[in-house]
N, C-alpha and C. Protein backbone atom coordinates (compact mmCIF):
# COMPACT_ATOMS: atom_id res chain seq x y z
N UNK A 1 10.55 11.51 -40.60
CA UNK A 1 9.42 12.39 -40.78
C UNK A 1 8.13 11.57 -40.95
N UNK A 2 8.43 10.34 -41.54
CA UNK A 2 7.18 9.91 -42.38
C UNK A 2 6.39 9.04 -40.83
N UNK A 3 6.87 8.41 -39.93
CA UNK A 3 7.33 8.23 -38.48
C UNK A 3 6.71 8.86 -37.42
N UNK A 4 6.79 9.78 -37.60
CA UNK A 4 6.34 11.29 -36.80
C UNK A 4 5.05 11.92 -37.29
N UNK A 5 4.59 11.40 -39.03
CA UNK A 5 3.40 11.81 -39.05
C UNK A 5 2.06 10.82 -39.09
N UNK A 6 2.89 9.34 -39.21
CA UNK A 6 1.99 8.27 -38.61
C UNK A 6 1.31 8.22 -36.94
N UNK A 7 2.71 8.74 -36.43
CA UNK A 7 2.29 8.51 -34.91
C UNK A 7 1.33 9.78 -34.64
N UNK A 8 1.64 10.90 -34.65
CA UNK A 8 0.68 11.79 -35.29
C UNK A 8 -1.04 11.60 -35.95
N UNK A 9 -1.10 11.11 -36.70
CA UNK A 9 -2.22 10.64 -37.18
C UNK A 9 -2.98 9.34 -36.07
N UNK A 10 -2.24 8.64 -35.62
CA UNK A 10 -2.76 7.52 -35.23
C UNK A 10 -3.58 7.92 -33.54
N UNK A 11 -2.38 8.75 -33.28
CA UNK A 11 -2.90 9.35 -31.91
C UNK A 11 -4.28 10.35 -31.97
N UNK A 12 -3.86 11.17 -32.98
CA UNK A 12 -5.30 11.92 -33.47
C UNK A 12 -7.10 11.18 -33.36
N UNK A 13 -6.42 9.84 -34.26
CA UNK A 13 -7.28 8.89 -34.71
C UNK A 13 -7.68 8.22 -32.86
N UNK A 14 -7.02 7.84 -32.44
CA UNK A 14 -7.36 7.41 -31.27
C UNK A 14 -8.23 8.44 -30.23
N UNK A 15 -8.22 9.72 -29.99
CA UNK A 15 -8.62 10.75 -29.52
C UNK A 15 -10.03 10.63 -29.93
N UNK A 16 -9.86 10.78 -31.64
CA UNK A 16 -11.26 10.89 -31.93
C UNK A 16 -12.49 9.80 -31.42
N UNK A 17 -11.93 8.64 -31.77
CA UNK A 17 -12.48 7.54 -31.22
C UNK A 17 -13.21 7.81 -30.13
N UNK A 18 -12.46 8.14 -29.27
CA UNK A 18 -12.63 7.78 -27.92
C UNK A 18 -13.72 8.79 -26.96
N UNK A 19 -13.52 10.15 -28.18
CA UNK A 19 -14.79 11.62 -27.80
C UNK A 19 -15.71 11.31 -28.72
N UNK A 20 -16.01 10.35 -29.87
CA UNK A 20 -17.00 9.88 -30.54
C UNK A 20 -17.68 9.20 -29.32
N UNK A 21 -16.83 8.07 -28.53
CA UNK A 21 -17.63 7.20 -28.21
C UNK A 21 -18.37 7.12 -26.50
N UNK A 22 -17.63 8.34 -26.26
CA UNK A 22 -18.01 9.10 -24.97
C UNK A 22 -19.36 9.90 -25.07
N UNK A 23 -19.43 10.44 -26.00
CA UNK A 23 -20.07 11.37 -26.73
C UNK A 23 -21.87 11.03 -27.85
N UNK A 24 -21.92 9.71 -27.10
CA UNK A 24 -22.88 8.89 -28.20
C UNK A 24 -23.57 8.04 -27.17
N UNK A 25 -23.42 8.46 -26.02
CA UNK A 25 -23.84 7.76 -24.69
C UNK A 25 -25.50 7.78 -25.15
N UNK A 26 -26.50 6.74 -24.98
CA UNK A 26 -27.33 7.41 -25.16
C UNK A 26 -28.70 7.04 -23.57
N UNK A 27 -27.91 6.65 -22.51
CA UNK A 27 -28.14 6.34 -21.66
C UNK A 27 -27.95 7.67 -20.90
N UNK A 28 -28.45 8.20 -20.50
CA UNK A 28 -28.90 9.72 -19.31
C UNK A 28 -27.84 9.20 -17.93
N UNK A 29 -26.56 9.97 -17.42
CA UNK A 29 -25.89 9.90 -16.39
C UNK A 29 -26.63 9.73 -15.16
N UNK A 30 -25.88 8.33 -14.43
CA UNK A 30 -26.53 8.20 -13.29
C UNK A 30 -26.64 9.41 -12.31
N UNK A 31 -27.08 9.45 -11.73
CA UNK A 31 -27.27 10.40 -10.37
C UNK A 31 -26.53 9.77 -9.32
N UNK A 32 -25.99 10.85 -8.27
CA UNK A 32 -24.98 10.12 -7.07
C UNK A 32 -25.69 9.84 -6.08
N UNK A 33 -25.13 8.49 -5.84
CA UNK A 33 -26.12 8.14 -4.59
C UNK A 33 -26.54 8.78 -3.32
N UNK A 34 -27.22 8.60 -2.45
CA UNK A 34 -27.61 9.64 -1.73
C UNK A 34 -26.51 9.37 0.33
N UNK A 35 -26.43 10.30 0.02
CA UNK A 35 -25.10 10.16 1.10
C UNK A 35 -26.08 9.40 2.59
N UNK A 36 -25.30 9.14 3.27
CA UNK A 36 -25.58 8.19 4.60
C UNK A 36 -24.69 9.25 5.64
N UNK A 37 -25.46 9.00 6.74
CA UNK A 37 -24.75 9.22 7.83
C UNK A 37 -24.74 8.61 8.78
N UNK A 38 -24.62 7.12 8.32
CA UNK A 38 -23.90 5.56 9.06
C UNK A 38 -22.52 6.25 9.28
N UNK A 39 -22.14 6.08 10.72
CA UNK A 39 -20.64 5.64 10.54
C UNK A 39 -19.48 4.42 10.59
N UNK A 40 -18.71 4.39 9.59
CA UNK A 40 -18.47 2.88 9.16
C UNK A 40 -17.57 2.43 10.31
N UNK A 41 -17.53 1.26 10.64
CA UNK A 41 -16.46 0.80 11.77
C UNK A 41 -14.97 0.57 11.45
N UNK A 42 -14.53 1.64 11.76
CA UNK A 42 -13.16 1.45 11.46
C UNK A 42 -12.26 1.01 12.75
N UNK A 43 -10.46 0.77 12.16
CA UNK A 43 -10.07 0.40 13.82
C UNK A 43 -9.36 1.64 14.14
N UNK A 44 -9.22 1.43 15.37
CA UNK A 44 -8.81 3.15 15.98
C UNK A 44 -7.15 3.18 15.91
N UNK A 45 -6.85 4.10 16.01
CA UNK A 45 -5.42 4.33 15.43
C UNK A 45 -4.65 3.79 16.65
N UNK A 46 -3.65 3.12 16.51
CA UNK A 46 -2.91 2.61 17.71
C UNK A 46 -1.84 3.64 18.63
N UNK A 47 -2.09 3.71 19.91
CA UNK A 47 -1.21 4.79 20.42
C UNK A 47 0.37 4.78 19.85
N UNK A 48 0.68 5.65 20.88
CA UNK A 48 2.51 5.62 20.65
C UNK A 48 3.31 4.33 21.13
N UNK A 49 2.40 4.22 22.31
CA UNK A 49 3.37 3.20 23.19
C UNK A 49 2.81 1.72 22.25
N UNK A 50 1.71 1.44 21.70
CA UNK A 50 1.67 0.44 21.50
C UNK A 50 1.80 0.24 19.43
N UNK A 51 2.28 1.44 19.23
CA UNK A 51 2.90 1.32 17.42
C UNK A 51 4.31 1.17 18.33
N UNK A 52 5.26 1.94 19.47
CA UNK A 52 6.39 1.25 19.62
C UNK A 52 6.51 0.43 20.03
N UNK A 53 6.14 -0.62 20.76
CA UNK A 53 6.05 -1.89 21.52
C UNK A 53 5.56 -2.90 20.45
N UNK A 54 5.01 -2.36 18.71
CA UNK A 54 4.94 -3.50 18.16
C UNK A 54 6.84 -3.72 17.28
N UNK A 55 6.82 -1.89 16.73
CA UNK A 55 8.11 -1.82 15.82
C UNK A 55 9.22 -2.45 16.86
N UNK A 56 9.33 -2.93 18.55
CA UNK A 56 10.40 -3.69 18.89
C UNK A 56 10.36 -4.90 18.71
N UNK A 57 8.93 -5.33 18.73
CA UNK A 57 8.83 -7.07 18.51
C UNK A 57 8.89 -7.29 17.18
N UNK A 58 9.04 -6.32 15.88
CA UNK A 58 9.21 -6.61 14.96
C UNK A 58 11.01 -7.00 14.68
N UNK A 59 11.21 -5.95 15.29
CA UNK A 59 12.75 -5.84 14.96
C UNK A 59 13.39 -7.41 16.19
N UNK A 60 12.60 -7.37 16.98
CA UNK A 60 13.27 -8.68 17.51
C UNK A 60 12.97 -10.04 16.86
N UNK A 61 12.06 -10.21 16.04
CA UNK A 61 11.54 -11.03 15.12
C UNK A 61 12.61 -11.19 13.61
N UNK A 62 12.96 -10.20 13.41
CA UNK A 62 13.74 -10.15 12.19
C UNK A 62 14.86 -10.33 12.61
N UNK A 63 15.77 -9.91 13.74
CA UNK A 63 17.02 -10.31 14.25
C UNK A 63 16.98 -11.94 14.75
N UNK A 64 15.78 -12.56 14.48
CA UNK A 64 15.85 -14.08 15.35
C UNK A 64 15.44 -14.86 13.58
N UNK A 65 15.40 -14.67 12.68
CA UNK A 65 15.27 -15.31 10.91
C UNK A 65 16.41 -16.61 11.54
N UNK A 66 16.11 -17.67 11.19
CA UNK A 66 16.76 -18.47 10.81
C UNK A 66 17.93 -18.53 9.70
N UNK A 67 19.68 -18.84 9.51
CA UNK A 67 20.31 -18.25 8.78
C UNK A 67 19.36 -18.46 7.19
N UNK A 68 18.88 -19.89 7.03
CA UNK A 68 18.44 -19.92 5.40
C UNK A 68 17.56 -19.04 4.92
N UNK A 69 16.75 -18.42 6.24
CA UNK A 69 15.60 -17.47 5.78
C UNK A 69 15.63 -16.73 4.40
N UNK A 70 14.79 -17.01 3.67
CA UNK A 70 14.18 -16.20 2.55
C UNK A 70 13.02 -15.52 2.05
N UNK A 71 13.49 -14.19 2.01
CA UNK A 71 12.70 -13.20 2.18
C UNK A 71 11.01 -13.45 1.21
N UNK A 72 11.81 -14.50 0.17
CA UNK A 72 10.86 -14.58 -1.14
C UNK A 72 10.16 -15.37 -0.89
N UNK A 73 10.00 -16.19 0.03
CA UNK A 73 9.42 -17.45 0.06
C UNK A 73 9.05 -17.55 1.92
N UNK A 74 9.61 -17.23 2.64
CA UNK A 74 9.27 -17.20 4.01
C UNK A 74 8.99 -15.89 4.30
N UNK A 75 8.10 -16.04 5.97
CA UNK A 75 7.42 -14.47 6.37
C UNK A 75 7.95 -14.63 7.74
N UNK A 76 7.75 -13.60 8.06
CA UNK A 76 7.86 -13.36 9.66
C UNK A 76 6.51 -13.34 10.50
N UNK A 77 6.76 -14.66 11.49
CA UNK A 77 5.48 -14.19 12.07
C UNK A 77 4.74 -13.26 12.94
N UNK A 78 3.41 -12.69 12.75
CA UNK A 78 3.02 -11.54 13.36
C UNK A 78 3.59 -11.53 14.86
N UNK A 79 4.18 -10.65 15.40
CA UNK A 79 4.69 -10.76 17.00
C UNK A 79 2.61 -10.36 17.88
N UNK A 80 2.64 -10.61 18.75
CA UNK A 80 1.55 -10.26 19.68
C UNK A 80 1.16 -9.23 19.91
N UNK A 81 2.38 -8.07 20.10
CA UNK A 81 2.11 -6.70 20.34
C UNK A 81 1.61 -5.86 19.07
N UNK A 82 1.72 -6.39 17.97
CA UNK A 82 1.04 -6.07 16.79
C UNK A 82 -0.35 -6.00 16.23
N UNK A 83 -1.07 -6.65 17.46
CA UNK A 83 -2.60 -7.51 17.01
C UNK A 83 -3.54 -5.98 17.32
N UNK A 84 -3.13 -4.93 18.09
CA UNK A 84 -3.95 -3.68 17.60
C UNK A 84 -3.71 -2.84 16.78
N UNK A 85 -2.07 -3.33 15.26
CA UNK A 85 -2.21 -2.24 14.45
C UNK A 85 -3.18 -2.26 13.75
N UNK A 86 -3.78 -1.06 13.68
CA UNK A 86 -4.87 -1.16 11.89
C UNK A 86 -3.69 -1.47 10.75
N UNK A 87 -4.45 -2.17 9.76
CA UNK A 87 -3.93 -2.93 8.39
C UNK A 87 -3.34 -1.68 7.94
N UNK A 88 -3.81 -0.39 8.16
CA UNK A 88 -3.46 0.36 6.97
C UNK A 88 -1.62 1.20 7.70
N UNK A 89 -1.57 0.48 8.85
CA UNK A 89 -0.33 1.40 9.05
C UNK A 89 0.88 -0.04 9.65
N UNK A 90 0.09 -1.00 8.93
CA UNK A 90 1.23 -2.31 9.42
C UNK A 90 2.56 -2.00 8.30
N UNK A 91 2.59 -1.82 6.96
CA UNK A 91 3.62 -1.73 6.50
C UNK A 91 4.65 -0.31 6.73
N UNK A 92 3.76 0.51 7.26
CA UNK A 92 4.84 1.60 7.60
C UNK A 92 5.65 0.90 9.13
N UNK A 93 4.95 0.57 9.87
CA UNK A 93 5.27 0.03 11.26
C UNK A 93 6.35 -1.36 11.39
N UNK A 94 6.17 -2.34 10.07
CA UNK A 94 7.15 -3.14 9.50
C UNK A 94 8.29 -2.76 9.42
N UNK A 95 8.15 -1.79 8.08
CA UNK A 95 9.62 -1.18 8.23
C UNK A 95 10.21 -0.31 9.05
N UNK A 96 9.58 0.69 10.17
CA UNK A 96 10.19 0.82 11.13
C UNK A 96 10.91 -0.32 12.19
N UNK A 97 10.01 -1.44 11.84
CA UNK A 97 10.93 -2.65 13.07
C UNK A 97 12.42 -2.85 12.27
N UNK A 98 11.81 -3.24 10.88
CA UNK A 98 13.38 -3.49 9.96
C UNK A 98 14.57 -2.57 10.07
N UNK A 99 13.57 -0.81 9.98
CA UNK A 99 15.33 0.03 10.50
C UNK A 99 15.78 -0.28 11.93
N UNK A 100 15.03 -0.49 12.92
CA UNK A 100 15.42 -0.41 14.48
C UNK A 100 16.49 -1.73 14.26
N UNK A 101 15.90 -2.31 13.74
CA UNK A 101 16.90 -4.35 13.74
C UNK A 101 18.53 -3.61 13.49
N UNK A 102 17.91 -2.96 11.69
CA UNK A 102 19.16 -2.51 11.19
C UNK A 102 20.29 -1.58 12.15
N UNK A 103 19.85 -0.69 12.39
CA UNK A 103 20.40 -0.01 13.51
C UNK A 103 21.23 -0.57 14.31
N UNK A 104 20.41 -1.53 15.53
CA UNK A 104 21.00 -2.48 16.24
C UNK A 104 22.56 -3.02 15.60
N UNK A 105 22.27 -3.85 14.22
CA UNK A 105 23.08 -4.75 14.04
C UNK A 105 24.22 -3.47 13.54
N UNK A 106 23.84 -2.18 13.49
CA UNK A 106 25.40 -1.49 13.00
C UNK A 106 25.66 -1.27 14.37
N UNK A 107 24.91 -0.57 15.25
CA UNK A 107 25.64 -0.27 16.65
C UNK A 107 26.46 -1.56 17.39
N UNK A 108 26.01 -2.39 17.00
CA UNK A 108 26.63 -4.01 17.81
C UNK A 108 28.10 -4.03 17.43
N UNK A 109 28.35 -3.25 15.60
CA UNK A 109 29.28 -3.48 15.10
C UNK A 109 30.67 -3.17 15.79
């Protein structure tokens, strides 16, 4: 009980703190900056044929590891057909090469 009304109190105590010190601002909230209608250069999304033509050179990349390869300490290098993914969809596109490898090596079985 005695446990339950420390943690109790302490959390209370912390709350207060924290709407005291939110609350004592005495600096006037910035204003939001004023929007742009630059558009930023982004990279363009990579077709079908060329997100699949990278996930095969991935998976042929990971089926060719050297036996000592370690995952923790060694990388795979980027294959060629990869050089138009955007950054933001290389790790989904990674592990699609890793299931296709996987795949492979059960169908081989």
């Amino acid at each position: 009980m005695r446990t339950k009304t420390i943690t109790s109190l302490a959390g209370t105590a912390a709350l207060l703190l924290a709407l005291t010190l939110t609350a004592c601002s005495s600096t006037p909230p910035a204003s939001p900056p004023p929007a742009t209608t630059t558009a930023a250069a982004t990279t363009p999304a990579a077709t079908a044929a060329d997100r699949q033509a990278c996930v095969e050179a991935i998976a042929d990349v990971i089926d060719q590891r050297p036996a000592d390869f370690d995952p923790e300490t060694d990388s795979d290098p980027e294959p060629p057909e990869c050089a138009g993914i955007p950054e933001a969809e290389s790790l989904d596109v990674y592990m699609e090469g890793l299931k296709l490898r996987n795949e492979r090596a059960r169908n081989a079985l």
